[in-house]
Each structure stands twice: as structure tokens, then as C-alpha cells.
PDB file of N, CA and C in Angstrom:
ATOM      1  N   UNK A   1    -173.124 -80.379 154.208  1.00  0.00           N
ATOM      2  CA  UNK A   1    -172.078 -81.276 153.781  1.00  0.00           C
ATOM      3  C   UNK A   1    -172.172 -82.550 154.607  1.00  0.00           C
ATOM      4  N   UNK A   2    -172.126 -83.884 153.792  1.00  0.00           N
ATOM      5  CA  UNK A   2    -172.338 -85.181 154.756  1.00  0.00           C
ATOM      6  C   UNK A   2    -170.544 -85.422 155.139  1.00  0.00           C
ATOM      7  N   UNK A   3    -171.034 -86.772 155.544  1.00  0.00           N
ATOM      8  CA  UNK A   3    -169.535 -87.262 155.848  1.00  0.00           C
ATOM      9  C   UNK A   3    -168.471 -87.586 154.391  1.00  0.00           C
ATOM     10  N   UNK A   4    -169.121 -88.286 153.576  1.00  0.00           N
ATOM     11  CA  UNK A   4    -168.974 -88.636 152.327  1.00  0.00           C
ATOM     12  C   UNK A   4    -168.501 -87.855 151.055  1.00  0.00           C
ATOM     13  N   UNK A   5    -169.035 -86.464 151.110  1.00  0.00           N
ATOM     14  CA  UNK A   5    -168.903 -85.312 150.256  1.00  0.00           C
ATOM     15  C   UNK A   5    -167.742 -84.317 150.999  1.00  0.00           C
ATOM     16  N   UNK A   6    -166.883 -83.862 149.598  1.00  0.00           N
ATOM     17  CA  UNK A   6    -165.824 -82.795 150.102  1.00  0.00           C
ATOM     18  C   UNK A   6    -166.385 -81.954 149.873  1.00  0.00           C
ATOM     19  N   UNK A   7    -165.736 -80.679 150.910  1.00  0.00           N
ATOM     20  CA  UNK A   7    -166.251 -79.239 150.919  1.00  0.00           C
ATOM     21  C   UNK A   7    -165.227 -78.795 149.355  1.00  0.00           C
ATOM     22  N   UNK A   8    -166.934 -77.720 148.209  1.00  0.00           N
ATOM     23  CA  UNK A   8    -166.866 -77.929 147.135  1.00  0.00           C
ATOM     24  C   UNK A   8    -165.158 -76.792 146.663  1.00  0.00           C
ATOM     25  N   UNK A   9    -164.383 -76.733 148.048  1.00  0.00           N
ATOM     26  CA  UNK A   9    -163.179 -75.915 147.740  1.00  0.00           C
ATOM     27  C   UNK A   9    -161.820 -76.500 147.670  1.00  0.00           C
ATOM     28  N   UNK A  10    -162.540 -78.235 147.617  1.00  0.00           N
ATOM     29  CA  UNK A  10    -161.585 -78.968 147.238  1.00  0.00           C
ATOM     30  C   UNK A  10    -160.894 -79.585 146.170  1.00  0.00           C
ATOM     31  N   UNK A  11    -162.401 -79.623 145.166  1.00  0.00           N
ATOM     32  CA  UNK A  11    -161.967 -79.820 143.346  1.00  0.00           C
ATOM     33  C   UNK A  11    -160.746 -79.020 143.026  1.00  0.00           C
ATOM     34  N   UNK A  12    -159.936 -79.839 142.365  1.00  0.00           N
ATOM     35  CA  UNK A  12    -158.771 -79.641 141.907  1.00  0.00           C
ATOM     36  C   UNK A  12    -159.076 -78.623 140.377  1.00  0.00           C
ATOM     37  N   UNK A  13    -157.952 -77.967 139.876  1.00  0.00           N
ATOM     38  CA  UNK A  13    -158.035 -77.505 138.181  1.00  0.00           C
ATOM     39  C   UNK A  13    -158.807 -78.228 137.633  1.00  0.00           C
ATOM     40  N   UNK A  14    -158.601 -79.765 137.422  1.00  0.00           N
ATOM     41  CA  UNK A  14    -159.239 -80.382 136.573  1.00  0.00           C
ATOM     42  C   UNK A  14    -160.723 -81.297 136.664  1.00  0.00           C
ATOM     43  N   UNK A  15    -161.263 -80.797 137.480  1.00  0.00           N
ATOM     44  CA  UNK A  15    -162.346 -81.252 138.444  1.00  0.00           C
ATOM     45  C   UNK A  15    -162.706 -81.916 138.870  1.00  0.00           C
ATOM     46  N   UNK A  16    -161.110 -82.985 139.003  1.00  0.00           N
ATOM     47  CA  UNK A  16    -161.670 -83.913 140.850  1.00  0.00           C
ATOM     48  C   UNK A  16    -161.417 -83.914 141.821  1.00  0.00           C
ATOM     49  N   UNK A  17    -162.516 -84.064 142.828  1.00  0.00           N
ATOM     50  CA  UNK A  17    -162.319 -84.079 143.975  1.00  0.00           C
ATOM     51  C   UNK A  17    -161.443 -84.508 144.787  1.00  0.00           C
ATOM     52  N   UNK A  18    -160.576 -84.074 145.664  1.00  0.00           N
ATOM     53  CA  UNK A  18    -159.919 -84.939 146.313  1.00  0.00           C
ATOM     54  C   UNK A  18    -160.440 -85.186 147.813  1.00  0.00           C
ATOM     55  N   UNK A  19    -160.459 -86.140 148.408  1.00  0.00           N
ATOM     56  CA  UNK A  19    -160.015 -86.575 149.651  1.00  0.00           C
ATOM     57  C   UNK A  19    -159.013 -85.817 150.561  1.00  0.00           C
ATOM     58  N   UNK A  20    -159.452 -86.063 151.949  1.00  0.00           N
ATOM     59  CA  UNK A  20    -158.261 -85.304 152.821  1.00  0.00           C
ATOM     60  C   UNK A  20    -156.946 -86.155 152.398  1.00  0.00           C
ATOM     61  N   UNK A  21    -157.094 -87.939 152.455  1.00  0.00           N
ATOM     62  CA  UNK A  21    -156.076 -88.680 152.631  1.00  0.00           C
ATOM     63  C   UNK A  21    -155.240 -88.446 150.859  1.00  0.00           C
ATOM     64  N   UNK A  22    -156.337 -88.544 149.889  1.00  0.00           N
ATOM     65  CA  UNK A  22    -155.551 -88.243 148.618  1.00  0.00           C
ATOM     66  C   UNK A  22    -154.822 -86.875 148.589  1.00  0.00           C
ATOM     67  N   UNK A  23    -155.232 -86.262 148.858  1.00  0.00           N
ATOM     68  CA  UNK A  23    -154.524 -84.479 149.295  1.00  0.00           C
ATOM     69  C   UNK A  23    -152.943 -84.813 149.855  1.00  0.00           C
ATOM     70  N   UNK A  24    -153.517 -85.599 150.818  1.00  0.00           N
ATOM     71  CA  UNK A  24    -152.221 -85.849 152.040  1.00  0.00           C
ATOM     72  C   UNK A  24    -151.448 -86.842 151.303  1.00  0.00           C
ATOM     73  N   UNK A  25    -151.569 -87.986 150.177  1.00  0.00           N
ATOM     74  CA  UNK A  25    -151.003 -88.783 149.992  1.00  0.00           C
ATOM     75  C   UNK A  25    -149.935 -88.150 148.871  1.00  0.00           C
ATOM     76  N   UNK A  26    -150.709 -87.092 147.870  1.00  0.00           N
ATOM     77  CA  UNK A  26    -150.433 -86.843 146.556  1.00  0.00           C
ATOM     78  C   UNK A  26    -149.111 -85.687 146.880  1.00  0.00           C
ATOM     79  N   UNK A  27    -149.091 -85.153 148.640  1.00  0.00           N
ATOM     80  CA  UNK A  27    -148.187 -83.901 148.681  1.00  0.00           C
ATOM     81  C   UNK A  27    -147.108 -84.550 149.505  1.00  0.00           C
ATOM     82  N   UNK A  28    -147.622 -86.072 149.915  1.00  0.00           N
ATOM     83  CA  UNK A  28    -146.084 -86.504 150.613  1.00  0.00           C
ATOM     84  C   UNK A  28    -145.256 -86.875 149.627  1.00  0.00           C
ATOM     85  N   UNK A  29    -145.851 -87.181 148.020  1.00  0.00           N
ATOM     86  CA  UNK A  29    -145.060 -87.540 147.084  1.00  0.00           C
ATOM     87  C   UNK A  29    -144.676 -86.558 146.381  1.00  0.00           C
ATOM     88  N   UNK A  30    -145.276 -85.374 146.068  1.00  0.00           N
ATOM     89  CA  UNK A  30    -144.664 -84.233 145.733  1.00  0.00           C
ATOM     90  C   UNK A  30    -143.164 -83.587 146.714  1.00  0.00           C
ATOM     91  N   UNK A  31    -143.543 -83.872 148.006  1.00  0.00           N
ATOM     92  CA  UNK A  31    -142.421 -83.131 148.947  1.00  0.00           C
ATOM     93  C   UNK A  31    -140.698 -84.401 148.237  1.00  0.00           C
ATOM     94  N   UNK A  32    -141.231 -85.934 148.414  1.00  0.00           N
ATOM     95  CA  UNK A  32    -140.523 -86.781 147.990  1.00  0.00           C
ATOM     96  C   UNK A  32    -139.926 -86.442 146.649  1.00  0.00           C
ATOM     97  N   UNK A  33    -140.511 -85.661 146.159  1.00  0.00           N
ATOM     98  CA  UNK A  33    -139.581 -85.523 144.305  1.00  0.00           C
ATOM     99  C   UNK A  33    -139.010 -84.614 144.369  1.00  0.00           C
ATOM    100  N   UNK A  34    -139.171 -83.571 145.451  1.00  0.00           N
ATOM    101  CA  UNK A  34    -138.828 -82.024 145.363  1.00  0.00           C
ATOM    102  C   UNK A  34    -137.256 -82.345 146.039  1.00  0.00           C
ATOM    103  N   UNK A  35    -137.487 -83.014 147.243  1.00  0.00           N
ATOM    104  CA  UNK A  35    -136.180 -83.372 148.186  1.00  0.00           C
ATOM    105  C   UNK A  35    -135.462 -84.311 147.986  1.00  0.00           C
ATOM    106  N   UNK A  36    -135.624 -85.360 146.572  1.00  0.00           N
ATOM    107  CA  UNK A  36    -134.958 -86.100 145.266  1.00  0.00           C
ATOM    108  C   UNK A  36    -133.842 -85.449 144.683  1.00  0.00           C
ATOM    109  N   UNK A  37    -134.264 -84.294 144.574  1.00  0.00           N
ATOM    110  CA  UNK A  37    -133.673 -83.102 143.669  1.00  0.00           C
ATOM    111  C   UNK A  37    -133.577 -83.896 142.110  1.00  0.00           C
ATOM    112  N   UNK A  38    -133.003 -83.542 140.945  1.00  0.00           N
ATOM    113  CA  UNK A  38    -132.944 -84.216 139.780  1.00  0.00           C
ATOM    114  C   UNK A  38    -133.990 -83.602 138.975  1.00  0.00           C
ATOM    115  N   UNK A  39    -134.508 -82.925 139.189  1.00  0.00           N
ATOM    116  CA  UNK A  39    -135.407 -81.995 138.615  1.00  0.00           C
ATOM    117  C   UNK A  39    -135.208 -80.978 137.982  1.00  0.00           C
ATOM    118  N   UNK A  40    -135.680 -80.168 136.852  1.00  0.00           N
ATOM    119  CA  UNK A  40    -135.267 -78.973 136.290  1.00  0.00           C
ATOM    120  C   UNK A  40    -135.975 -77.739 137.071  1.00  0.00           C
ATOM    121  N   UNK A  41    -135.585 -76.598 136.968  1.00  0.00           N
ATOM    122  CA  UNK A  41    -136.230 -75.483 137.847  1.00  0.00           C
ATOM    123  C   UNK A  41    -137.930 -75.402 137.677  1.00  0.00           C
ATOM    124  N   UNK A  42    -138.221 -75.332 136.431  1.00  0.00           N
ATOM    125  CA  UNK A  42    -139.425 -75.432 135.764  1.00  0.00           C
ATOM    126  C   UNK A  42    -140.084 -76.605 136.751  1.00  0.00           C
ATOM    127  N   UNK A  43    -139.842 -77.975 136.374  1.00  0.00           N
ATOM    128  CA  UNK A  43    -140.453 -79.143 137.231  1.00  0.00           C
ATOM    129  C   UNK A  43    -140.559 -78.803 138.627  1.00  0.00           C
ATOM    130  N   UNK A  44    -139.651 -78.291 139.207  1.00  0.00           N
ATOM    131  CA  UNK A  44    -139.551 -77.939 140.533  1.00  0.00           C
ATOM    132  C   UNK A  44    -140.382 -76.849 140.982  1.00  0.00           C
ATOM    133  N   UNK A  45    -140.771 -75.492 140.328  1.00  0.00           N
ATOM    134  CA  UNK A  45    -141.498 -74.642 140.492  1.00  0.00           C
ATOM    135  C   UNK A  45    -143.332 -75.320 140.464  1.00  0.00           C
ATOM    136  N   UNK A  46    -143.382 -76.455 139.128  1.00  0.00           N
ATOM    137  CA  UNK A  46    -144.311 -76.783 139.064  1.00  0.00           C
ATOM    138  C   UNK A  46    -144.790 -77.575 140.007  1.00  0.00           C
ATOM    139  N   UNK A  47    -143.840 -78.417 140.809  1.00  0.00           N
ATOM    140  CA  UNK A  47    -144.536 -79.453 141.891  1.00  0.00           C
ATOM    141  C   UNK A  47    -143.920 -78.117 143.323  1.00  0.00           C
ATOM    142  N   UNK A  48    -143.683 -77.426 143.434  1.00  0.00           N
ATOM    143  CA  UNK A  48    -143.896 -76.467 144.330  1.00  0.00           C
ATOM    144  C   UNK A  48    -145.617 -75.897 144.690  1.00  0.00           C
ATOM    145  N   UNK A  49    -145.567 -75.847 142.880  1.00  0.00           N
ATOM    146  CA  UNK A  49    -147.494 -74.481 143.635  1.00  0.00           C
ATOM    147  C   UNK A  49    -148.101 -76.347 143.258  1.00  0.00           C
ATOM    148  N   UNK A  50    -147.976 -77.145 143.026  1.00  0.00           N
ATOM    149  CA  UNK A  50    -148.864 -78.001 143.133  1.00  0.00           C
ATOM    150  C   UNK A  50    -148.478 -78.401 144.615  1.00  0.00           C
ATOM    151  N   UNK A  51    -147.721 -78.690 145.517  1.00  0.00           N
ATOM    152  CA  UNK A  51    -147.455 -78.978 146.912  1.00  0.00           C
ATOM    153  C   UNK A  51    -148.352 -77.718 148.085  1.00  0.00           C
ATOM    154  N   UNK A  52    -148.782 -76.846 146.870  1.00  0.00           N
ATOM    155  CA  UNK A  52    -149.138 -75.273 147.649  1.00  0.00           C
ATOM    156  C   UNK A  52    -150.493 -75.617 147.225  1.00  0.00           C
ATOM    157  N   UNK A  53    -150.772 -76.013 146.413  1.00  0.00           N
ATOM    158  CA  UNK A  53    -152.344 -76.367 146.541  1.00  0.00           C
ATOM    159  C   UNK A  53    -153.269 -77.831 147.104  1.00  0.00           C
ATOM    160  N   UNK A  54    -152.563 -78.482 147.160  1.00  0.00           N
ATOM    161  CA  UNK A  54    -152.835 -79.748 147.988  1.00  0.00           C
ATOM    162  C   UNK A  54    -152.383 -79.273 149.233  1.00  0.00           C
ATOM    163  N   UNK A  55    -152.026 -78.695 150.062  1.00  0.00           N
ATOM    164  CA  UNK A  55    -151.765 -77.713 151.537  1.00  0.00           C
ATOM    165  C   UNK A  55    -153.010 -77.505 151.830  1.00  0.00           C
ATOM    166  N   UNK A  56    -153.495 -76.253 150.508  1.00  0.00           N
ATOM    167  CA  UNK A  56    -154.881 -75.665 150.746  1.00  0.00           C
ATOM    168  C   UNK A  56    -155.884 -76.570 150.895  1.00  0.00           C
ATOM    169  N   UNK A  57    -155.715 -77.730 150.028  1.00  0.00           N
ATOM    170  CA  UNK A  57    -156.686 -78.537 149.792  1.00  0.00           C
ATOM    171  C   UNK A  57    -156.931 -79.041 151.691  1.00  0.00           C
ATOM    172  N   UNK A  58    -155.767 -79.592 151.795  1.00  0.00           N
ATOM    173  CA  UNK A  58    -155.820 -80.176 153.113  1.00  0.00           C
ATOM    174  C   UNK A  58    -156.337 -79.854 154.133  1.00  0.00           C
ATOM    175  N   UNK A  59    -155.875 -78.213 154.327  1.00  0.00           N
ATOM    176  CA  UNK A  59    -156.471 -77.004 155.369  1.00  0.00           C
ATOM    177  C   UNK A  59    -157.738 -77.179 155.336  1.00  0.00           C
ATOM    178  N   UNK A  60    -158.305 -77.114 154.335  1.00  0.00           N
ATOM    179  CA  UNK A  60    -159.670 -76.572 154.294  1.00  0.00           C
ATOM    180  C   UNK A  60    -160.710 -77.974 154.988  1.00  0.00           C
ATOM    181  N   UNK A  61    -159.897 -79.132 154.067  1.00  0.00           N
ATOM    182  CA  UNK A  61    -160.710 -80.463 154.917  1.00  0.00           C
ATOM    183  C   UNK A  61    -160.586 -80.443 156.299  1.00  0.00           C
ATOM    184  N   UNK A  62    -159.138 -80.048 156.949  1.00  0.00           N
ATOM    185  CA  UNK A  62    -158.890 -79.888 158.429  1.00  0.00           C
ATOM    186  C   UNK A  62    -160.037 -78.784 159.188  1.00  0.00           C
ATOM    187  N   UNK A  63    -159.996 -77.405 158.326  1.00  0.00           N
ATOM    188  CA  UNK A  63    -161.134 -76.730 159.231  1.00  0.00           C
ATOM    189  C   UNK A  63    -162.358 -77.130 159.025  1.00  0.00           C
ATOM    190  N   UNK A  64    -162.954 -77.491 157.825  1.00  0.00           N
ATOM    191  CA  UNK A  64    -164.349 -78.345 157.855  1.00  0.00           C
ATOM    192  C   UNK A  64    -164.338 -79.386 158.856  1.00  0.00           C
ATOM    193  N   UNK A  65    -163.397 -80.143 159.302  1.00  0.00           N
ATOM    194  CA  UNK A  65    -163.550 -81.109 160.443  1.00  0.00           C
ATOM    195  C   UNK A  65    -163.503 -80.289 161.713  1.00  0.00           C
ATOM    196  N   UNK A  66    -162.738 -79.303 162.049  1.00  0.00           N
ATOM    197  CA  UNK A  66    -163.222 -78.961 163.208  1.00  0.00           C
ATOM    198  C   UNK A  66    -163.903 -77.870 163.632  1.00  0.00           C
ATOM    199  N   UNK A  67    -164.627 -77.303 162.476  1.00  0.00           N
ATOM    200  CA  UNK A  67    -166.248 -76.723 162.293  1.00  0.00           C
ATOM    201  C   UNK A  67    -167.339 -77.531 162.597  1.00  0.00           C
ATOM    202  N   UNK A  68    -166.991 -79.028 162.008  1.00  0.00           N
ATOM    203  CA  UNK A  68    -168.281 -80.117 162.851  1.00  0.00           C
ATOM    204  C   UNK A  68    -168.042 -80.344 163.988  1.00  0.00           C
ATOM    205  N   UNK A  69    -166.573 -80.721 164.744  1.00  0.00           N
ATOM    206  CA  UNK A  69    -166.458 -80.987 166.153  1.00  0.00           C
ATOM    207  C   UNK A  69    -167.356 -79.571 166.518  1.00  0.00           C
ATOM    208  N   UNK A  70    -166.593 -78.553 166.780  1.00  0.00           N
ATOM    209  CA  UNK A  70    -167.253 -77.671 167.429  1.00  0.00           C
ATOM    210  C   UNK A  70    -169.160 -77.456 167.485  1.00  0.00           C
ATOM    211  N   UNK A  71    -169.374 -77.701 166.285  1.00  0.00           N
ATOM    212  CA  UNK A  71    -170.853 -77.747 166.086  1.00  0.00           C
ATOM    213  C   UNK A  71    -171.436 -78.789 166.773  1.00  0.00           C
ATOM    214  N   UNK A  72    -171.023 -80.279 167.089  1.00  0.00           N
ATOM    215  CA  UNK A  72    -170.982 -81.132 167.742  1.00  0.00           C
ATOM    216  C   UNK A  72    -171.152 -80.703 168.919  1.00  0.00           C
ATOM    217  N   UNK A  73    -169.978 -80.154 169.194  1.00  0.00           N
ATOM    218  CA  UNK A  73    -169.950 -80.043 170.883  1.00  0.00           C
ATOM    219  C   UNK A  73    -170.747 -79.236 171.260  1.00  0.00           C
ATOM    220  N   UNK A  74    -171.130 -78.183 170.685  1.00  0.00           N
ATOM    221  CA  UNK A  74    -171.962 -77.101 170.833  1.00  0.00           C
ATOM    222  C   UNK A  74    -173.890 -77.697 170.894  1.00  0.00           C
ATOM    223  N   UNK A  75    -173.818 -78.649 170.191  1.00  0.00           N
ATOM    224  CA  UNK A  75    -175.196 -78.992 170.819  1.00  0.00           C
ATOM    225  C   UNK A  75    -174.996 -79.921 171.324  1.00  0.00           C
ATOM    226  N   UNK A  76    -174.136 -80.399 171.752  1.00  0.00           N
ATOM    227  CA  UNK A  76    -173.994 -81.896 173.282  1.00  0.00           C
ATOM    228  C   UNK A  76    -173.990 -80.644 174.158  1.00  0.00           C
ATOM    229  N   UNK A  77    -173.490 -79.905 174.261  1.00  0.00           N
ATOM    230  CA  UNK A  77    -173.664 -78.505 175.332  1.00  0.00           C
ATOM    231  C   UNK A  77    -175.101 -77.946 175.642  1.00  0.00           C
ATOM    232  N   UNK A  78    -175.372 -77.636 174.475  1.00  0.00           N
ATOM    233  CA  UNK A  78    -176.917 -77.301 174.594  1.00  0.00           C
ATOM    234  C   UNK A  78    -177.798 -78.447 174.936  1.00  0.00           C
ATOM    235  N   UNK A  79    -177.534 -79.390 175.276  1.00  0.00           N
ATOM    236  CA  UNK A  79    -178.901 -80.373 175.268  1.00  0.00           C
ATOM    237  C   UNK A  79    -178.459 -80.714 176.793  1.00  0.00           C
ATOM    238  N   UNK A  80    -177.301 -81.041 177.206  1.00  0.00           N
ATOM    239  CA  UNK A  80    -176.765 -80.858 178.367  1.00  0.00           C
ATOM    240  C   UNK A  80    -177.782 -80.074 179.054  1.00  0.00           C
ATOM    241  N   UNK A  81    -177.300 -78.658 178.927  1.00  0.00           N
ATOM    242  CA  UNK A  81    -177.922 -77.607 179.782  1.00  0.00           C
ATOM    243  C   UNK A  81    -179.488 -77.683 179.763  1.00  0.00           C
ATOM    244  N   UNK A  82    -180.207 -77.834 178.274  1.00  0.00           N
ATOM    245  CA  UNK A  82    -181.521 -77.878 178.489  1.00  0.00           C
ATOM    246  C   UNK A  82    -181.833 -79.216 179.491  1.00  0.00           C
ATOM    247  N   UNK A  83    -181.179 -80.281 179.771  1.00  0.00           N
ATOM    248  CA  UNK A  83    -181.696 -81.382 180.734  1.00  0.00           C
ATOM    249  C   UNK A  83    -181.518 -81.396 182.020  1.00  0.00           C
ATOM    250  N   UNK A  84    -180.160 -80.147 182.313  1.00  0.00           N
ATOM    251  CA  UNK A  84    -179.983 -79.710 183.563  1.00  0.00           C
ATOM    252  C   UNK A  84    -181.154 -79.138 184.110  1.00  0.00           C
ATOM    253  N   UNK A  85    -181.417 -77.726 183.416  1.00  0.00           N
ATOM    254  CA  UNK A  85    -182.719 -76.947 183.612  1.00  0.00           C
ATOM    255  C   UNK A  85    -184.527 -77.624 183.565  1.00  0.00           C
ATOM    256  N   UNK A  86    -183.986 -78.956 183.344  1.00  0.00           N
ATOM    257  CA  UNK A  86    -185.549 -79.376 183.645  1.00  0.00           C
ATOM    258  C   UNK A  86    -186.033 -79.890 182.062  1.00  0.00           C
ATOM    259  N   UNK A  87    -185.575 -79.421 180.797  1.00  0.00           N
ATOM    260  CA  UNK A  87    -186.012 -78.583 179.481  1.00  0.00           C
ATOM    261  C   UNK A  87    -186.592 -80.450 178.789  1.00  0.00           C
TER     262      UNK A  87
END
């Protein structure tokens, strides 16, 4: 996965991709309609599991980012040590 490309567990139902920031943008406006109130139960249930899947969406960009830190750090570690040891 580059920097550029979402991890492929981010496509939405209808198959686009989102962004961490579109994820994050699309559920601060969902939380905004929910806590509006003026909604019917139905509407409200519906921007509920849609607020529950832009979450997921989000999570998943959050642990893909700090699956690369760690991978990151993990060979600044290793190259470290191999230059300590002489390598």
C-alpha cells in the first residue's frame, strides 16, 4: 500500500473510496444531523449504521498508519543496531 492508495477495507457499499479526512469529514456531519434531532426514527437509524461505518472506515486508516510507523521504526532500529555492530 503507497501513501496515496486506501487500504482496500475502505470502499464504501457503493464503491468509493474514501479518505481518512472524507471518513472523518462525512461522520462529523452525520453526528451533526443525529444531535439536530428533526429526524424520523428510520432516518436516524439510517445515519446511525452509516456513522458506524465511517468509524470503521476511520479505524482501519488509523491502524494502517500505525502499522507503517511501527514498521518504520522497526527498521530505523534495525539499521541502527546493524551500524552499531560494525554491519
Amino acid at each position: 500500500m503507497t501513501d496515496s492508495q486506501p487500504p482496500p477495507e475502505t470502499a464504501s457499499a457503493d464503491g468509493d473510496a474514501l479518505s481518512y479526512e472524507q471518513a472523518r469529514d462525512e461522520m462529523v456531519e452525520v453526528v451533526r444531523r443525529l444531535e439536530a434531532g428533526g429526524t424520523t426514527l428510520e432516518e436516524s437509524l439510517a445515519l446511525w449504521e452509516r456513522g458506524e461505518q465511517l468509524a470503521t472506515i476511520c479505524q482501519r486508516w488509523l491502524d494502517g498508519a500505525r502499522a507503517r510507523l511501527d514498521a518504520a521504526t522497526a527498521a530505523d532500529d534495525t539499521t541502527a543496531a546493524q551500524r552499531s555492530d560494525g554491519g
